[in-house]
PDB file of N, CA and C in Angstrom:
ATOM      1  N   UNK A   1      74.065 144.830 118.110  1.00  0.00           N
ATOM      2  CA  UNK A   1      73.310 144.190 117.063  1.00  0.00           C
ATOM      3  C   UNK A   1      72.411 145.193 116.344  1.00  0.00           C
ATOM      4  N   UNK A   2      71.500 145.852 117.173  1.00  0.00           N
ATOM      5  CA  UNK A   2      70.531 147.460 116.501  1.00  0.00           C
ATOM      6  C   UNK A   2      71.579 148.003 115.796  1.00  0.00           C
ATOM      7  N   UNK A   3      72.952 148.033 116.154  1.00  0.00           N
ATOM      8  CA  UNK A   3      73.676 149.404 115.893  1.00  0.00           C
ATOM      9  C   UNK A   3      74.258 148.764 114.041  1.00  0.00           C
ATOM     10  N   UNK A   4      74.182 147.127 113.942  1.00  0.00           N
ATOM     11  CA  UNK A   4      74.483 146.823 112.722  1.00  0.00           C
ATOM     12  C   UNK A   4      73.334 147.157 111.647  1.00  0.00           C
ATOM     13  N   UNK A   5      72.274 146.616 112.356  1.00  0.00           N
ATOM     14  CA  UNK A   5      70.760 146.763 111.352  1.00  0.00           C
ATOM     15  C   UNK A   5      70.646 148.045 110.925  1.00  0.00           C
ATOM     16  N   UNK A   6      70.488 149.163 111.705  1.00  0.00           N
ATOM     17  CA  UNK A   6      70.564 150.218 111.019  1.00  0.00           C
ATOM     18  C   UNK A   6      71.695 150.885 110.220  1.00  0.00           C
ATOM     19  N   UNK A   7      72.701 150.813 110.413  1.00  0.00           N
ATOM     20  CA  UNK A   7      73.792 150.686 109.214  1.00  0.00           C
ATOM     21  C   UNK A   7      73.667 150.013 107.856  1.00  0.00           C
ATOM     22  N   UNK A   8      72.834 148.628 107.842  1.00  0.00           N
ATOM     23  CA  UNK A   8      72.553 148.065 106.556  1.00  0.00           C
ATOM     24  C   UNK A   8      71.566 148.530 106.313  1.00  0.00           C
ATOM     25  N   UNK A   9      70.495 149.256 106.920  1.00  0.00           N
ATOM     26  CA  UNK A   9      69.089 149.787 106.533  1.00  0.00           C
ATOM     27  C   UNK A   9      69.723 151.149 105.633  1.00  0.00           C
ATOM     28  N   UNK A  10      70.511 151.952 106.768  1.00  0.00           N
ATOM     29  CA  UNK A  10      71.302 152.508 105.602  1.00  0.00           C
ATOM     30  C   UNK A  10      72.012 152.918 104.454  1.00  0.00           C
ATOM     31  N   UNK A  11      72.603 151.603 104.205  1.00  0.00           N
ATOM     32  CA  UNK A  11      73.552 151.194 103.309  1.00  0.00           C
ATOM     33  C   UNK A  11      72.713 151.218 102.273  1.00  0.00           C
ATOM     34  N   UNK A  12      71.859 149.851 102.514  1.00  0.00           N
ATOM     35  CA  UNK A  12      70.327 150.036 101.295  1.00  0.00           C
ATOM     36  C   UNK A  12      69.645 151.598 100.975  1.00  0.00           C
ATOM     37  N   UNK A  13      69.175 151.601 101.541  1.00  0.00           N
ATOM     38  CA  UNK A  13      68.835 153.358 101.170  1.00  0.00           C
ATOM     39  C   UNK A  13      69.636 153.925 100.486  1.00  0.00           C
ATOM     40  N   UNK A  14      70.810 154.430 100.624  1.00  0.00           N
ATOM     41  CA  UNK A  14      71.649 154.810  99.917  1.00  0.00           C
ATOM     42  C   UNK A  14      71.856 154.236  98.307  1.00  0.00           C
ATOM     43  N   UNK A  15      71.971 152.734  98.388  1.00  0.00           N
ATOM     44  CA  UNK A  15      71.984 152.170  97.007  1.00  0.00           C
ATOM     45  C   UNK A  15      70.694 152.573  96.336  1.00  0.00           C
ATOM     46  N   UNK A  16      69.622 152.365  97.264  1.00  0.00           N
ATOM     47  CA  UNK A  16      68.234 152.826  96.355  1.00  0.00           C
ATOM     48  C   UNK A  16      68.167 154.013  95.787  1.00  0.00           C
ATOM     49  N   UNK A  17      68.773 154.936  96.680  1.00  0.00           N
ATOM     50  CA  UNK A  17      68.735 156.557  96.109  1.00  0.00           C
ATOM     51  C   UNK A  17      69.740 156.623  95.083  1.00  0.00           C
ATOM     52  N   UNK A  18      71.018 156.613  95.166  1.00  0.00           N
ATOM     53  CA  UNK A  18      71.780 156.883  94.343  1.00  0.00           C
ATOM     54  C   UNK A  18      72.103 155.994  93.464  1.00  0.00           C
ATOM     55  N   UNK A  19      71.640 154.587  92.815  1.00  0.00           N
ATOM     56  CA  UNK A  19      72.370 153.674  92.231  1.00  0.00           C
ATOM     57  C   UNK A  19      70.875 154.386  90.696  1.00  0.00           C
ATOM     58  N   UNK A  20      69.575 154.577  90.800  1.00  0.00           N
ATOM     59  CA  UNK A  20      69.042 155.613  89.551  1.00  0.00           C
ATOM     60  C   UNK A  20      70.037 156.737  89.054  1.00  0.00           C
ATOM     61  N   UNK A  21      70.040 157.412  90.312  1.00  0.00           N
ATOM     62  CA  UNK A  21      70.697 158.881  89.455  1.00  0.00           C
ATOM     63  C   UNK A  21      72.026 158.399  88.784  1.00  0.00           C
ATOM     64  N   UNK A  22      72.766 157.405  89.401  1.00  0.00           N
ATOM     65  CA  UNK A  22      74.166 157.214  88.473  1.00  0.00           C
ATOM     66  C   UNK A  22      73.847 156.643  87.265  1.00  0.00           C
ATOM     67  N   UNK A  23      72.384 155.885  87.187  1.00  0.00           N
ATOM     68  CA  UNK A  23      72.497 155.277  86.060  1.00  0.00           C
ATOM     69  C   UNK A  23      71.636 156.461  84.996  1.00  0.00           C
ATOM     70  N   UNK A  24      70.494 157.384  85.346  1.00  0.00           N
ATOM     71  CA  UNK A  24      70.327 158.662  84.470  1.00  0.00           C
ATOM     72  C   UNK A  24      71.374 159.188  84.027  1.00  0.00           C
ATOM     73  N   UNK A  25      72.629 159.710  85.169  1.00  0.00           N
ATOM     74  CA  UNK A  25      73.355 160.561  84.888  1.00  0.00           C
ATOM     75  C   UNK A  25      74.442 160.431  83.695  1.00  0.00           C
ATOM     76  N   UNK A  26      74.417 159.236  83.179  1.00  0.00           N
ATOM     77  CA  UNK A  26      75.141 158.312  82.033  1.00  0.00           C
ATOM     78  C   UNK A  26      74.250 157.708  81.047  1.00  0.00           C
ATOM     79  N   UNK A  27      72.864 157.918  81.061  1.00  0.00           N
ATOM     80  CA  UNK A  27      72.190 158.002  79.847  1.00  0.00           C
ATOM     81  C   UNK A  27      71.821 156.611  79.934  1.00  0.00           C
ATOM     82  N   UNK A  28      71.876 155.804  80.248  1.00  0.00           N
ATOM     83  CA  UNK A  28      72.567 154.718  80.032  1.00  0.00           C
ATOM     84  C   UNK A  28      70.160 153.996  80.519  1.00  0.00           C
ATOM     85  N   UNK A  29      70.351 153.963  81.686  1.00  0.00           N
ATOM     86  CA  UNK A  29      68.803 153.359  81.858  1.00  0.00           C
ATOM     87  C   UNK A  29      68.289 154.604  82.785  1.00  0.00           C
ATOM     88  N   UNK A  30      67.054 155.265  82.504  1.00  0.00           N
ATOM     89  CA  UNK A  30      65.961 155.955  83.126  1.00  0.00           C
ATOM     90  C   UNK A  30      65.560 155.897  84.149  1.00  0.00           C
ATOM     91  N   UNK A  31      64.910 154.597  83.687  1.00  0.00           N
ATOM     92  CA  UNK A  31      63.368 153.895  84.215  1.00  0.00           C
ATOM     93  C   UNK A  31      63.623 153.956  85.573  1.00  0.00           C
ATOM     94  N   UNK A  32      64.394 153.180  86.853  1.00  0.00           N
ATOM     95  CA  UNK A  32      64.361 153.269  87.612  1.00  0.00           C
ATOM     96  C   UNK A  32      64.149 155.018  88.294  1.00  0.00           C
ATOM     97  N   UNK A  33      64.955 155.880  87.511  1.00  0.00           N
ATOM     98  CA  UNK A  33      64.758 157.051  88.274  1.00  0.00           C
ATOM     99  C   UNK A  33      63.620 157.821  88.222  1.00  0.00           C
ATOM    100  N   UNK A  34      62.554 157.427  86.678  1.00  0.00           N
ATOM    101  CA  UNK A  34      61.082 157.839  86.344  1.00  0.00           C
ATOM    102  C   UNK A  34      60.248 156.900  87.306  1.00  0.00           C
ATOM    103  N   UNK A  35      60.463 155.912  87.441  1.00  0.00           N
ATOM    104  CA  UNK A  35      59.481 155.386  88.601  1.00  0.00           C
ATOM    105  C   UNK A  35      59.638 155.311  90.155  1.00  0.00           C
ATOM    106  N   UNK A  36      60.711 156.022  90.564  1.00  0.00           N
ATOM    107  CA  UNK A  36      61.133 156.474  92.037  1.00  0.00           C
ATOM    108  C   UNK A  36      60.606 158.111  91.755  1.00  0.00           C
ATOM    109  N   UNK A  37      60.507 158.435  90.973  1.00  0.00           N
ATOM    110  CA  UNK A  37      59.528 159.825  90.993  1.00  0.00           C
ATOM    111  C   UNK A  37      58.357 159.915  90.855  1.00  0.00           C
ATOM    112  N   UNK A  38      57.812 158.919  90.039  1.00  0.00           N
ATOM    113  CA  UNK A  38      56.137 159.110  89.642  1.00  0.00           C
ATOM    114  C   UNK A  38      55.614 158.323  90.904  1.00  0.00           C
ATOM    115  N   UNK A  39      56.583 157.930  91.735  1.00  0.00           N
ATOM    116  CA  UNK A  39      55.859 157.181  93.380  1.00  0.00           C
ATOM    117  C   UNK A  39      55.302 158.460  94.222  1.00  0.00           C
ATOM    118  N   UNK A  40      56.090 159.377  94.197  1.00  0.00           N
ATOM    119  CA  UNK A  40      56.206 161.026  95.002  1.00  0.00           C
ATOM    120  C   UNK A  40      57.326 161.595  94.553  1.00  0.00           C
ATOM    121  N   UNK A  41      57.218 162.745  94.348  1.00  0.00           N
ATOM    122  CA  UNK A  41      58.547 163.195  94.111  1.00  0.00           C
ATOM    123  C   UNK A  41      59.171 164.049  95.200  1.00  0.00           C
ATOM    124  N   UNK A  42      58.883 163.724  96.404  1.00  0.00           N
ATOM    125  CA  UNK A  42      59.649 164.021  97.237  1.00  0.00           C
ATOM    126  C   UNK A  42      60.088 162.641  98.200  1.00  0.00           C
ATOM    127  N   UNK A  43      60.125 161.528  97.562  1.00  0.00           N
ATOM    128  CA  UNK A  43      60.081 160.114  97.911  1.00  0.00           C
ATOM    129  C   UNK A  43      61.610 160.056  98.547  1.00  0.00           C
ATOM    130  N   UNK A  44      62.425 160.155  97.424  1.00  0.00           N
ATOM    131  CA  UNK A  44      63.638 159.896  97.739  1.00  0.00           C
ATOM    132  C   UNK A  44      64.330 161.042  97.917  1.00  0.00           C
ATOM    133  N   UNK A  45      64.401 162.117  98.871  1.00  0.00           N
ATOM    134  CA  UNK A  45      64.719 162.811  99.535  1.00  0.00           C
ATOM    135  C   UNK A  45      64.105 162.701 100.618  1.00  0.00           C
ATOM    136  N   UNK A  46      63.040 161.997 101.108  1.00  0.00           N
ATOM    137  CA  UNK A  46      62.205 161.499 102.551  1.00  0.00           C
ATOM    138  C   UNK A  46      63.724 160.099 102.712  1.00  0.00           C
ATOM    139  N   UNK A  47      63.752 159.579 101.406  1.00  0.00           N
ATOM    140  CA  UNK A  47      64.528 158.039 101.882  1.00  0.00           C
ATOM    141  C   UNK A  47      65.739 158.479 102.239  1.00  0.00           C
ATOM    142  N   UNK A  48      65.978 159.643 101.778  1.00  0.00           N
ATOM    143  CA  UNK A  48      67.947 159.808 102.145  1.00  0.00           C
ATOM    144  C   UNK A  48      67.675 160.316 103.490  1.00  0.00           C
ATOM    145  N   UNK A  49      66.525 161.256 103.432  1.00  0.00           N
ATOM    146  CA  UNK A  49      66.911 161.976 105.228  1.00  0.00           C
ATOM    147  C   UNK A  49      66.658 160.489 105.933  1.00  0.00           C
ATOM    148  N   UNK A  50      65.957 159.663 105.809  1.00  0.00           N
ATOM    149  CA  UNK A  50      65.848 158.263 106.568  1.00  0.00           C
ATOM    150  C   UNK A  50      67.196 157.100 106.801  1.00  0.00           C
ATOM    151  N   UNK A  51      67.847 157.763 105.447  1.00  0.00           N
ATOM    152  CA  UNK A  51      69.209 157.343 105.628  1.00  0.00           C
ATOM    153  C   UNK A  51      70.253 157.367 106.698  1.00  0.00           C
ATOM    154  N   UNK A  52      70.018 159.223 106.494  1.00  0.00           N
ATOM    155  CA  UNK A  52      71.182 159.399 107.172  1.00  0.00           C
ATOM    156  C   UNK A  52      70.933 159.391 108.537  1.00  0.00           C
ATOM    157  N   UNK A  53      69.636 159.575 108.906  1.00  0.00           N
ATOM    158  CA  UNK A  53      69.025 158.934 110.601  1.00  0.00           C
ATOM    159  C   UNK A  53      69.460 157.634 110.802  1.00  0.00           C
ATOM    160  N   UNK A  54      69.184 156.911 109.975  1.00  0.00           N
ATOM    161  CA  UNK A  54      69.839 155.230 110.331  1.00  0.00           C
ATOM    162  C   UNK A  54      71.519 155.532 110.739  1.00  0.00           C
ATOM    163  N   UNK A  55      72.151 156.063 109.606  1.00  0.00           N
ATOM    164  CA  UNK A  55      73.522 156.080 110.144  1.00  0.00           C
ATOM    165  C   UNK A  55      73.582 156.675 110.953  1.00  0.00           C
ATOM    166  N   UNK A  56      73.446 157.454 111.484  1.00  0.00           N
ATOM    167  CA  UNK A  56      73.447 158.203 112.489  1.00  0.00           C
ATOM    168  C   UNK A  56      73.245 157.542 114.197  1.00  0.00           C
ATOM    169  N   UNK A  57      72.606 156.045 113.785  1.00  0.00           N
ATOM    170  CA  UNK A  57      72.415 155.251 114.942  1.00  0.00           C
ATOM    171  C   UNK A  57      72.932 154.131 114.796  1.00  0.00           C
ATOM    172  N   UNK A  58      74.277 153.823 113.698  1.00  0.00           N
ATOM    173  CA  UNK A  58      74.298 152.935 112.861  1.00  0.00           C
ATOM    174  C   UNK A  58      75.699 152.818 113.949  1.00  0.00           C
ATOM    175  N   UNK A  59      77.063 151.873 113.337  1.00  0.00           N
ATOM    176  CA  UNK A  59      77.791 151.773 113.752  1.00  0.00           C
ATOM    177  C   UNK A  59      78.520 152.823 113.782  1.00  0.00           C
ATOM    178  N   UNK A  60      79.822 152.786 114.944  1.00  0.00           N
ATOM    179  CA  UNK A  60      80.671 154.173 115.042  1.00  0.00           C
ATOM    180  C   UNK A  60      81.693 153.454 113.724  1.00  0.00           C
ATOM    181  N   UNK A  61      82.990 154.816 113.484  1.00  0.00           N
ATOM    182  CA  UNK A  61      83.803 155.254 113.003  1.00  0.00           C
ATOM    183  C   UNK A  61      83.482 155.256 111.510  1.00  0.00           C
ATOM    184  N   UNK A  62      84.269 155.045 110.608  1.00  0.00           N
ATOM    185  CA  UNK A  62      84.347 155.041 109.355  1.00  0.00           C
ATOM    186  C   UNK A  62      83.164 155.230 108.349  1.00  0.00           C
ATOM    187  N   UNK A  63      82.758 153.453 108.497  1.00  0.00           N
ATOM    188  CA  UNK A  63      81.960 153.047 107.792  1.00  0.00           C
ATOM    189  C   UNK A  63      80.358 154.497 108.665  1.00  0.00           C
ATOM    190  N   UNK A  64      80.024 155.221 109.492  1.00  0.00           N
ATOM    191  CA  UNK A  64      79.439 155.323 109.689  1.00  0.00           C
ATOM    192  C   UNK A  64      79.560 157.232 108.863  1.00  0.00           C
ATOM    193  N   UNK A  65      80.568 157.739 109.267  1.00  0.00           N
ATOM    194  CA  UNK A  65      81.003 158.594 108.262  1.00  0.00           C
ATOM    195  C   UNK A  65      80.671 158.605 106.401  1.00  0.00           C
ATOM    196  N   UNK A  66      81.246 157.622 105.919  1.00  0.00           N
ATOM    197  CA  UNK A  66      80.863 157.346 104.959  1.00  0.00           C
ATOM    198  C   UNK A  66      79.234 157.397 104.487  1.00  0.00           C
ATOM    199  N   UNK A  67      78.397 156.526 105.776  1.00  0.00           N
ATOM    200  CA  UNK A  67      76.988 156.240 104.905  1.00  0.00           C
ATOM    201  C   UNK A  67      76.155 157.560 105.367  1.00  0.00           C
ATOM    202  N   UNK A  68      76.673 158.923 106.396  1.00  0.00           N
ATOM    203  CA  UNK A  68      76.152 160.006 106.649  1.00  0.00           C
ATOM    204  C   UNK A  68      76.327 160.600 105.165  1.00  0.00           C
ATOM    205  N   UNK A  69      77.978 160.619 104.474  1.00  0.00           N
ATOM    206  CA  UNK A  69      78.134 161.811 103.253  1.00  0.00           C
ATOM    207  C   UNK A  69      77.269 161.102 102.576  1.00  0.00           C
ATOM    208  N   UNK A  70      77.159 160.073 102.435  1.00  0.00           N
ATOM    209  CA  UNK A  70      76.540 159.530 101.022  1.00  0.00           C
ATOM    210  C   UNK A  70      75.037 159.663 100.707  1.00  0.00           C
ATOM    211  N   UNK A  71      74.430 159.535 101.827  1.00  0.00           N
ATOM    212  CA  UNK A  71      73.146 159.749 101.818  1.00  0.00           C
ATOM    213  C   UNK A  71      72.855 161.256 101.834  1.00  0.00           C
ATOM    214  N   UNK A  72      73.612 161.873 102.626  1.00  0.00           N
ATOM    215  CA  UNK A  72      73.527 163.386 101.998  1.00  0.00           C
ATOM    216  C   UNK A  72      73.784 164.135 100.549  1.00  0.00           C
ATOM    217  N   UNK A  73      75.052 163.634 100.373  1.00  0.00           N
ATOM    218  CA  UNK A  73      75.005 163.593  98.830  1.00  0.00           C
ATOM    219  C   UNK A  73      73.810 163.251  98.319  1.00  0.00           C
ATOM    220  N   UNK A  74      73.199 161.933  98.457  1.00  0.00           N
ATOM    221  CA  UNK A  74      71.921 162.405  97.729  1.00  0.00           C
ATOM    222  C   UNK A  74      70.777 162.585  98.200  1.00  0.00           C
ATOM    223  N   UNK A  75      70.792 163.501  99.115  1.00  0.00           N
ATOM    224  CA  UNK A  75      70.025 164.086  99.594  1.00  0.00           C
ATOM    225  C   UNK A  75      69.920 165.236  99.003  1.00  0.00           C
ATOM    226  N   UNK A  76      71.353 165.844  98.863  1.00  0.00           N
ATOM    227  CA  UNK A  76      71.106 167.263  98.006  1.00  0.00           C
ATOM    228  C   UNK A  76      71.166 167.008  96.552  1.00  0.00           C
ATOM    229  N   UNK A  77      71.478 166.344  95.877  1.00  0.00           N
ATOM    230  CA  UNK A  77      71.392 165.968  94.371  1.00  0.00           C
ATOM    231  C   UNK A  77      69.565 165.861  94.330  1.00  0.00           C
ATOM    232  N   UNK A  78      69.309 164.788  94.658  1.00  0.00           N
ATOM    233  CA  UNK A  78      67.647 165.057  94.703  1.00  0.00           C
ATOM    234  C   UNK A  78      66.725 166.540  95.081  1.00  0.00           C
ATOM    235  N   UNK A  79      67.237 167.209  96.101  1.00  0.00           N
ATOM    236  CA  UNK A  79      67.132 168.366  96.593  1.00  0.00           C
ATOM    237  C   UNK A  79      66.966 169.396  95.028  1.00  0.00           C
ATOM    238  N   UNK A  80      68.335 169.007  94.065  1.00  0.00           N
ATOM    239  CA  UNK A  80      68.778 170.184  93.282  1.00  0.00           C
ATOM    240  C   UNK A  80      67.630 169.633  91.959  1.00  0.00           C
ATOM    241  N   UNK A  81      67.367 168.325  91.685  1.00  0.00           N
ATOM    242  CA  UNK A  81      66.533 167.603  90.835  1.00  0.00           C
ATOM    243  C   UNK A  81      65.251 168.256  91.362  1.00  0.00           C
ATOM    244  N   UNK A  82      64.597 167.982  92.320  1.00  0.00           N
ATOM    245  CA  UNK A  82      63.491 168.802  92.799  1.00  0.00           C
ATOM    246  C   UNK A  82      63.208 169.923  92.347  1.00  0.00           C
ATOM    247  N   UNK A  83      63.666 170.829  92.893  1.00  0.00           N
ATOM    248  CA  UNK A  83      63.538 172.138  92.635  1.00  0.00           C
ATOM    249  C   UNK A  83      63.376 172.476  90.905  1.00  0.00           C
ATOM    250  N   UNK A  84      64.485 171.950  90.426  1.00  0.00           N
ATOM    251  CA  UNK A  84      64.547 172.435  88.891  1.00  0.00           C
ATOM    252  C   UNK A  84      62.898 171.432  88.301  1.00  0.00           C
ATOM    253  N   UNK A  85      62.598 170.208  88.825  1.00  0.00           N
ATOM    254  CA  UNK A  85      61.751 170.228  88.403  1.00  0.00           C
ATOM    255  C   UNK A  85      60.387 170.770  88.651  1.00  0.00           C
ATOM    256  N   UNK A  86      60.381 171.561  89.718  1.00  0.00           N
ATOM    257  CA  UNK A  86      58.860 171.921  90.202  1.00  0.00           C
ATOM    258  C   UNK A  86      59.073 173.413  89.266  1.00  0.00           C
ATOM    259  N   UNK A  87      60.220 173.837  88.864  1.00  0.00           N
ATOM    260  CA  UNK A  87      60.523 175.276  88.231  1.00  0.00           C
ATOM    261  C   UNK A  87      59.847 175.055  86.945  1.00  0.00           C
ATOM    262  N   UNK A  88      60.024 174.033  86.397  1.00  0.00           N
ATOM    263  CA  UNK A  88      60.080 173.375  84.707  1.00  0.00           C
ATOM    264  C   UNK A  88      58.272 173.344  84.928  1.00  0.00           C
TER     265      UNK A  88
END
């Protein structure tokens, strides 16, 4: 039962982190990704490493594979956003 909860704690995280940047990355709406930054801007790179700890205790095979890349993925996309912005 733990091993489901943290898989969906996961899952969420993941949508929270990456469902802004897809929508910046297409121009398309901002806002969510300007106000997940002006919270901290090391916010959501704290939420992905929290991610991928959940999966990590989350369910075995697949689905647990999956929510490790994904949250890493944006783990380092935020990572690469970071940096260029503390440069700027």
């Amino acid at each position: 039962m733990n091993e489901k909860c943290f898989s969906c704690i996961s899952a969420s995280i993941c949508l929270l982190t990456l469902l802004p940047l897809a929508l910046a990355a297409i121009q398309w709406f901002q806002g969510p990704l300007e106000f997940l930054l002006s919270v901290h801007l090391y916010l959501p790179s704290l939420l992905s490493v929290l991610g991928v700890g959940a999966a990590l205790i989350g369910i075995k095979g697949d689905l647990k594979l999956n929510l490790v890349l994904f949250n890493v993925l944006s783990l380092s996309l935020y990572a690469i956003l970071t940096v260029n912005l503390t440069v700027l």
